[in-house]
Protein backbone atom coordinates (compact mmCIF):
# COMPACT_ATOMS: atom_id res chain seq x y z
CA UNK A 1 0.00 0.00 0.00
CA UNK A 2 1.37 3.12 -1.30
CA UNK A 3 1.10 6.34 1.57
CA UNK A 4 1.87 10.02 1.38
CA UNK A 5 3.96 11.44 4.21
CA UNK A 6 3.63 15.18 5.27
CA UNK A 7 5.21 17.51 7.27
CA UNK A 8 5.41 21.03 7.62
CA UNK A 9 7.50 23.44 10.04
CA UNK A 10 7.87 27.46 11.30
CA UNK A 11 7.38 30.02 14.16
CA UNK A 12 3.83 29.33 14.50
CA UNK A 13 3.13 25.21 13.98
CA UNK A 14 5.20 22.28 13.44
CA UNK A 15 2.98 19.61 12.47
CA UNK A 16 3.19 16.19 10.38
CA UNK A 17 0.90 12.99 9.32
CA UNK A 18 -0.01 10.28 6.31
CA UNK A 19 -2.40 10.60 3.51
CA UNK A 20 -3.74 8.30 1.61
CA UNK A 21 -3.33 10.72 -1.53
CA UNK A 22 -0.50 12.88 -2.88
CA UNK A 23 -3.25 15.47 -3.35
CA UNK A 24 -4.61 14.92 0.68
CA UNK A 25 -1.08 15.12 1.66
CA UNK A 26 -0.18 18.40 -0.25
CA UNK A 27 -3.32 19.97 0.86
CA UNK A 28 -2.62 19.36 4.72
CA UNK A 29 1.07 20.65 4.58
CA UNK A 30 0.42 23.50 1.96
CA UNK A 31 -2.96 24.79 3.97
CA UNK A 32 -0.10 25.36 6.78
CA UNK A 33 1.89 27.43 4.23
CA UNK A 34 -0.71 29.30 2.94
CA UNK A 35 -1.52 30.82 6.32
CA UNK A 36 1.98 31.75 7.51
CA UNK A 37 2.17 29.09 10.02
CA UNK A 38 4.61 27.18 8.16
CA UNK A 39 7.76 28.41 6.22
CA UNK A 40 8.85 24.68 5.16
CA UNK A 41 6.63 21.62 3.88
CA UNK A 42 7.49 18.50 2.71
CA UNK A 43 5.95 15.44 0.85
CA UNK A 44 7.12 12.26 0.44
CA UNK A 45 5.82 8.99 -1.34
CA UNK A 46 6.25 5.52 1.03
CA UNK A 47 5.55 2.16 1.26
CA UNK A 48 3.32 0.83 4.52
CA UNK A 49 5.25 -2.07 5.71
CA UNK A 50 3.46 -4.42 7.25
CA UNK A 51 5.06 -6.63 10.44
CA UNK A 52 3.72 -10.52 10.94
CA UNK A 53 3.03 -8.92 14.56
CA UNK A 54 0.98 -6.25 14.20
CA UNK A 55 3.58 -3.92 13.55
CA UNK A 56 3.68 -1.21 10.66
CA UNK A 57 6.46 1.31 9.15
CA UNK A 58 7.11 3.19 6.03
CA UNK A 59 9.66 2.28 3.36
CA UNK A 60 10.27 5.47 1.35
CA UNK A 61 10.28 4.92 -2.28
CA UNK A 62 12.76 8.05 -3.30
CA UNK A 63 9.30 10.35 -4.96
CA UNK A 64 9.09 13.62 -2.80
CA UNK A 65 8.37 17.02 -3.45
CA UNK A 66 9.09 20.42 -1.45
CA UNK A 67 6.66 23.29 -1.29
CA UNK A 68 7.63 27.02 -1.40
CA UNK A 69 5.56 30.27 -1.79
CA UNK A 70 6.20 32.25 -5.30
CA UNK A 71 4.71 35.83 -5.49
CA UNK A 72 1.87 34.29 -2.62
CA UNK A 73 0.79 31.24 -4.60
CA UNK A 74 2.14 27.69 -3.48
CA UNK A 75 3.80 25.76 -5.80
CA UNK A 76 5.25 21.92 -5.06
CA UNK A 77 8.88 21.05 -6.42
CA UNK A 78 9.89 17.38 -6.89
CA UNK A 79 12.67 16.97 -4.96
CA UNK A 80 15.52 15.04 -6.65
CA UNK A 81 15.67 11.26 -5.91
CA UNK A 82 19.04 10.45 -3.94
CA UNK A 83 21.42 8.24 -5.94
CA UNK A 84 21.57 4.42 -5.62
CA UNK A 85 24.07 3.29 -4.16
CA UNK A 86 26.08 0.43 -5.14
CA UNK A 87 25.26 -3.53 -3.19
CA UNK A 88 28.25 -4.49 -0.74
């Protein structure tokens, strides 16, 4: 199952979570942005990881995408993916 992680940070909130959407995801962080609360937010792609016990994590898949304010409108830039490295 493919998730969207979000966070956002400034003077006034700090605040993250998971979307099931790109689109939910960019909405939550950028709505922080948009206000002034946030100077920074952040969206990256990941895979929920499922544990044979119950437990969960995230596997990010290398897709992400910064936001930043241009002239008072929001606009999302993909970040670039970080290069593979080489197997031992």
């Amino acid at each position: 199952m493919i998730v969207w992680i979000w966070d956002a940070s400034g003077p006034a909130a700090s605040a993250c979570g998971v979307a099931g959407t790109a689109e939910a995801a960019r909405d939550a962080a950028g709505s922080l942005i948009t206000s002034g609360r946030a100077e920074a937010a952040r969206v990256e792609q990941a895979a929920l990881v499922l544990g044979t016990t119950l437990t969960y994590g995230y596997c990010p898949t290398g897709r992400s995408w910064h936001a930043r304010l241009d002239a008072g409108q929001l606009t999302w830039i993909t970040a670039a993916r970080p290069p593979r490295q080489a197997a031992p």
